[in-house]
C-alpha atoms as a PDB file:
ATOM      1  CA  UNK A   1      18.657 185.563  19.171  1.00  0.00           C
ATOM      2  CA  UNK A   2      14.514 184.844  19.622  1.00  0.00           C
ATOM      3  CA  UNK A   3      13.189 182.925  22.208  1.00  0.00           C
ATOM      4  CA  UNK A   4      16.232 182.684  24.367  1.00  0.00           C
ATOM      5  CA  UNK A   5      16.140 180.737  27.246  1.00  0.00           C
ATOM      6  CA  UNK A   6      18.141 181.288  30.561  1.00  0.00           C
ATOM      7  CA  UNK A   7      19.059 178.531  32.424  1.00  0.00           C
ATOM      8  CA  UNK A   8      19.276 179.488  35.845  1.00  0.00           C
ATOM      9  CA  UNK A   9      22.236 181.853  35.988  1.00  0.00           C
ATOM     10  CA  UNK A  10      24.276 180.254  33.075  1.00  0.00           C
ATOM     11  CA  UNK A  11      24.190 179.784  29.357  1.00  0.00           C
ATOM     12  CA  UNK A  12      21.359 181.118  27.333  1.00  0.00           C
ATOM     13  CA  UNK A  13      20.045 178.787  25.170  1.00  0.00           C
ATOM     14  CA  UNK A  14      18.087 178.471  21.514  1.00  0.00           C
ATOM     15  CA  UNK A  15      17.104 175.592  19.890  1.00  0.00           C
ATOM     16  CA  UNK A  16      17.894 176.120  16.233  1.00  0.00           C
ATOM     17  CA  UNK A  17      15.469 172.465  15.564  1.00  0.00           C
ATOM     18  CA  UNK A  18      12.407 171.520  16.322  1.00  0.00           C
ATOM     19  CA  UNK A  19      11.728 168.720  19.418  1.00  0.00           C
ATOM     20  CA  UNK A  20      10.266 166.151  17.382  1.00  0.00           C
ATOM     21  CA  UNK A  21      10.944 162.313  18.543  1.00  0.00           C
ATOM     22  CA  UNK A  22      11.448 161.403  15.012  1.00  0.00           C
ATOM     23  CA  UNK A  23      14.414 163.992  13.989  1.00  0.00           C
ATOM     24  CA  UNK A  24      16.741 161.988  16.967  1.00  0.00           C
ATOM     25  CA  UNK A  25      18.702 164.800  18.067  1.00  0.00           C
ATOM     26  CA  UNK A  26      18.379 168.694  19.125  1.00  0.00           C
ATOM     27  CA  UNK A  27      20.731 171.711  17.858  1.00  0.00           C
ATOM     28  CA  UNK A  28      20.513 174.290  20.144  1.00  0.00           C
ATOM     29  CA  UNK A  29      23.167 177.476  19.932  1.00  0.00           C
ATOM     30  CA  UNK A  30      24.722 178.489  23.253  1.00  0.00           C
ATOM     31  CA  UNK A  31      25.686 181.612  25.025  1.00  0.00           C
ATOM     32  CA  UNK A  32      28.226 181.822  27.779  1.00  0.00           C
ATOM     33  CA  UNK A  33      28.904 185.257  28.913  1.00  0.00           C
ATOM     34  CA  UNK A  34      31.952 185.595  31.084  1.00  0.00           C
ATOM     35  CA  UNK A  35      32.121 184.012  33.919  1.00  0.00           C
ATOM     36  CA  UNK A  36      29.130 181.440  33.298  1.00  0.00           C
ATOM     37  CA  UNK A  37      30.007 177.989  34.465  1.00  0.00           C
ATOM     38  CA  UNK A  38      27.848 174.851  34.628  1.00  0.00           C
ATOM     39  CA  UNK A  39      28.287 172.581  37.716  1.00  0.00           C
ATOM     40  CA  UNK A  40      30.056 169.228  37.620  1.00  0.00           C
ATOM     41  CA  UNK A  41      26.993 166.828  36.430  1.00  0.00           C
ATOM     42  CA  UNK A  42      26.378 163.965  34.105  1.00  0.00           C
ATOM     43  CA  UNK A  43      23.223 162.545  31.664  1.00  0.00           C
ATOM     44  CA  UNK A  44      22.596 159.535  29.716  1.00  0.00           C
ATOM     45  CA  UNK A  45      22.322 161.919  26.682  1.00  0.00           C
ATOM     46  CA  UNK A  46      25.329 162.758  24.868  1.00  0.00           C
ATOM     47  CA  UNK A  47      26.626 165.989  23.813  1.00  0.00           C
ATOM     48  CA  UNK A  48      28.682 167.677  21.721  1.00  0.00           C
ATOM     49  CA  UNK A  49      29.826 171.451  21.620  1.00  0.00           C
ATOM     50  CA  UNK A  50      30.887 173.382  18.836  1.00  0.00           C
ATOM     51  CA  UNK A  51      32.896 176.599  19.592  1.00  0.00           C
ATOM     52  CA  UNK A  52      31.903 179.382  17.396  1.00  0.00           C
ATOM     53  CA  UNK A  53      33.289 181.875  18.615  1.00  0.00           C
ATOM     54  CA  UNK A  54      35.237 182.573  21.999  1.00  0.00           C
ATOM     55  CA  UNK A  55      36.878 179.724  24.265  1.00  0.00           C
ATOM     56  CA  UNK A  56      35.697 177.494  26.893  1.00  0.00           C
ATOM     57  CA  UNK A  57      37.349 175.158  29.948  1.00  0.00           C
ATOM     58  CA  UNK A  58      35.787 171.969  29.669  1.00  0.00           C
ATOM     59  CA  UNK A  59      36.053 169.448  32.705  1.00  0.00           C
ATOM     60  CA  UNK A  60      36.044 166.020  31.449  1.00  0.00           C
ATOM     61  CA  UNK A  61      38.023 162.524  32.175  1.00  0.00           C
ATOM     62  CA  UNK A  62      40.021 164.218  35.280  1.00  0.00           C
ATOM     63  CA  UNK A  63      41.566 167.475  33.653  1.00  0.00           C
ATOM     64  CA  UNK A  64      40.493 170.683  32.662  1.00  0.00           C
ATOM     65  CA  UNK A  65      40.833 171.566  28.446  1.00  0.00           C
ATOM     66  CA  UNK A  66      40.636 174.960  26.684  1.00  0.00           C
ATOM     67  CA  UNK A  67      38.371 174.438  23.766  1.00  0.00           C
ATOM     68  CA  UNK A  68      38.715 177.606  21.231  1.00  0.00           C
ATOM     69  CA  UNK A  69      36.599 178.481  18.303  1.00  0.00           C
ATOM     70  CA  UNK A  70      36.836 175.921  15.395  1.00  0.00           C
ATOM     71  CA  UNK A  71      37.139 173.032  17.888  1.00  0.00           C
ATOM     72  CA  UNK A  72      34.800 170.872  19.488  1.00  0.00           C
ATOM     73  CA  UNK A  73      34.011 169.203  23.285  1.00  0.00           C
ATOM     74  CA  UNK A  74      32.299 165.801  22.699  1.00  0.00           C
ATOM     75  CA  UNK A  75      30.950 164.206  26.144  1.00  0.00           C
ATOM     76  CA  UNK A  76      29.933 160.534  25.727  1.00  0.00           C
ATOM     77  CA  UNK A  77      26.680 159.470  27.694  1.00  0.00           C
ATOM     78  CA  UNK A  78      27.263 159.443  31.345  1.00  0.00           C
ATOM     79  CA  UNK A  79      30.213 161.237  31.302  1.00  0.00           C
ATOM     80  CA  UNK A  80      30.764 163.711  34.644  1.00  0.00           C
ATOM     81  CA  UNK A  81      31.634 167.293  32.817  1.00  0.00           C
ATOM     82  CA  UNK A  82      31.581 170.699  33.490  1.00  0.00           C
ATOM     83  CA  UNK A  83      31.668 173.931  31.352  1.00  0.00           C
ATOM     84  CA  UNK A  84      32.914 177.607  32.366  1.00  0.00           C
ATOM     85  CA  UNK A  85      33.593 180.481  30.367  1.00  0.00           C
ATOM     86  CA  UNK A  86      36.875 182.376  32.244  1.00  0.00           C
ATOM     87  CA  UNK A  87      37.138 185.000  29.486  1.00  0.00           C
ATOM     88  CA  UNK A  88      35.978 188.730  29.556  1.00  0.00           C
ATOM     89  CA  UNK A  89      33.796 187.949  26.613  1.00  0.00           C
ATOM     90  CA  UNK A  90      30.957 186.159  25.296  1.00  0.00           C
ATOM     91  CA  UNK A  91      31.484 182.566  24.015  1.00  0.00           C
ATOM     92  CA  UNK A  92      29.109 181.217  21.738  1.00  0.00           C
ATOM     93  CA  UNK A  93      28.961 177.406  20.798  1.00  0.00           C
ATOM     94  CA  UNK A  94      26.311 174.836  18.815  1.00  0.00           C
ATOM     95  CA  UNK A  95      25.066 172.171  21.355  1.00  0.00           C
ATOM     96  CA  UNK A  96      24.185 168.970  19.415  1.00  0.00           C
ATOM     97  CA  UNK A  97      21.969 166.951  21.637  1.00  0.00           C
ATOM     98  CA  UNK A  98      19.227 164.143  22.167  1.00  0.00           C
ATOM     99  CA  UNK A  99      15.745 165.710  21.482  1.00  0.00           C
ATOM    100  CA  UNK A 100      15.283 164.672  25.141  1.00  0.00           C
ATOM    101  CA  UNK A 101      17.844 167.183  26.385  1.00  0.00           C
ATOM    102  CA  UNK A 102      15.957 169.976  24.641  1.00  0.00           C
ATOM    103  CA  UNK A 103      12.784 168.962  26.406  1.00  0.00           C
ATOM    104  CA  UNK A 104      14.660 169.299  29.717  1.00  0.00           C
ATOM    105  CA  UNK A 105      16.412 173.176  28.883  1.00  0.00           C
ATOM    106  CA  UNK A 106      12.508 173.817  27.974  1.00  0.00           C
ATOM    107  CA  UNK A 107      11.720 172.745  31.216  1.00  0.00           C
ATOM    108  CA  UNK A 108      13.849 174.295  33.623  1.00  0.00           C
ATOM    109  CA  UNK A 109      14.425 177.250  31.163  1.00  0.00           C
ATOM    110  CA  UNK A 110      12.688 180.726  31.053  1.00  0.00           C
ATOM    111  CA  UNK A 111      12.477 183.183  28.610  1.00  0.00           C
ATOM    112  CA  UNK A 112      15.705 185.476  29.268  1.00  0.00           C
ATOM    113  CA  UNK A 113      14.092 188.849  29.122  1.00  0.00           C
ATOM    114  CA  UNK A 114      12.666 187.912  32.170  1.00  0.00           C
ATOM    115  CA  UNK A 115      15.281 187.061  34.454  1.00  0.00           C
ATOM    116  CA  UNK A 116      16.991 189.577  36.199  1.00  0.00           C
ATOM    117  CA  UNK A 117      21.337 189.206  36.808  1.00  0.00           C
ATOM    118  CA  UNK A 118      22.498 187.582  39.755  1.00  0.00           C
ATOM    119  CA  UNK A 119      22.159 184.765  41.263  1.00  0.00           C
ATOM    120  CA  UNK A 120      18.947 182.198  40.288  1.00  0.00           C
ATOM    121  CA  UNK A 121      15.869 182.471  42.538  1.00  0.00           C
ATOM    122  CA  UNK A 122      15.268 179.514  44.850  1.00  0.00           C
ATOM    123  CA  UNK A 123      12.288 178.287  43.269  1.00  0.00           C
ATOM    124  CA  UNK A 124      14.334 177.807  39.894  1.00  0.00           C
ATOM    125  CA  UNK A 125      16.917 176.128  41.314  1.00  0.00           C
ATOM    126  CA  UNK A 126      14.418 173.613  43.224  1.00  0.00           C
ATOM    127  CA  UNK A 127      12.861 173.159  39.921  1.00  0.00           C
ATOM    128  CA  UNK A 128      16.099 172.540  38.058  1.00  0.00           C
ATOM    129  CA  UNK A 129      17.157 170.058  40.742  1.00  0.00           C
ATOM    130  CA  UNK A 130      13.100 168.283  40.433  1.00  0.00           C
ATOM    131  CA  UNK A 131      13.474 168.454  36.618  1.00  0.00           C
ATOM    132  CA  UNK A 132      16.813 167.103  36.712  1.00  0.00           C
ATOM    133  CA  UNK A 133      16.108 164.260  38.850  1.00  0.00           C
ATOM    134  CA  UNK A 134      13.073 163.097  36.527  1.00  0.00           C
ATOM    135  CA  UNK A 135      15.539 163.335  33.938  1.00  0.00           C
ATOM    136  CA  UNK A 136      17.895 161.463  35.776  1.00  0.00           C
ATOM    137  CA  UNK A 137      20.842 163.505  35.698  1.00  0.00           C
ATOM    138  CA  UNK A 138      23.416 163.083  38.494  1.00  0.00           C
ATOM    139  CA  UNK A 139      24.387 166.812  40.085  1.00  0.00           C
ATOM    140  CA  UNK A 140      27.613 166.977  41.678  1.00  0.00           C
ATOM    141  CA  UNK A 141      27.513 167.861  45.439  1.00  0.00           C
ATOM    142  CA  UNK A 142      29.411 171.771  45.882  1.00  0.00           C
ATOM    143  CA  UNK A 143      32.581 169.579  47.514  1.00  0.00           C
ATOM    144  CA  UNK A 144      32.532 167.554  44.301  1.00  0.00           C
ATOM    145  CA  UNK A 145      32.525 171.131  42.196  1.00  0.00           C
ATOM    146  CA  UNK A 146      35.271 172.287  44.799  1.00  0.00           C
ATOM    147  CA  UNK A 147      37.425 169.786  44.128  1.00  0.00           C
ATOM    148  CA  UNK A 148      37.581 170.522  40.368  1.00  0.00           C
ATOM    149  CA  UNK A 149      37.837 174.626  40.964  1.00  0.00           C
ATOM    150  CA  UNK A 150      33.970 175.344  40.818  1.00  0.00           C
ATOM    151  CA  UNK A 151      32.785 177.559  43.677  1.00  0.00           C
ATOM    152  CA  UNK A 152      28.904 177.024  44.201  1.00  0.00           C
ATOM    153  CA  UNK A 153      26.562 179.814  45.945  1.00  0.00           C
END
């Protein structure tokens, strides 16, 4: 995939369209590798996930679901979710979005050749957490990722 983006130390992002107000939405194609979880959050933007290969636990309306290849997450505006990949192997998925979300993964994305495995450095996660607040997102606190399974730093 060209200009792949890492988002801190989860999925690795593409957008597949270009972020022009006037097209209303953003595709983006998605890589989980195993393990790779995003945190309990929510957005006024909604989403919807397309599993093209692989299987995802997506955290939505109180429970945990297994979403497999062919089948599809769809997470309403404002909706508190999470995402984790508990397989041994990639999961890929198409992210249809607002063209607003794909301004924010440019944002607090960077090219994925350059980040190195592990954790994310601090300064990316303060500017994820800056971004994200512009953005108005609401980040769940690590007790509210606890309480759903998700283990933060």
């Amino acid at each position: 995939m060209e200009n792949i983006l890492a988002v801190l130390g989860g999925p690795r992002i593409q957008h597949l369209t270009t972020l022009m107000e006037d097209e209303g939405y953003c595709l983006m194609r998605a890589e989980f590798g195993p393990g790779v979880f995003v945190p309990l959050h929510s957005h006024e933007d909604r989403e919807t996930f397309y599993v093209l290969s692989g299987e995802l636990e997506a955290w939505s309306d109180g429970s945990w679901t297994s979403i497999r290849a062919g089948e599809i997450f769809d997470v309403p505006a404002n909706t508190k979710h999470s995402i984790k990949n508990g397989s041994n192997e990639s999961t890929f998925v198409i992210a249809v979005s607002t063209v607003r979300m794909g301004e924010f993964f440019k944002k607090v994305g960077r090219p994925a050749q350059s980040v190195k495995p592990g954790p994310p450095e601090p300064a990316d996660l303060q500017n994820f957490r800056t971004v994200a607040a512009q953005y108005g997102f609401w980040l769940g606190s690590p007790e509210d990722n606890a309480a759903i399974g998700i283990k933060l730093g």
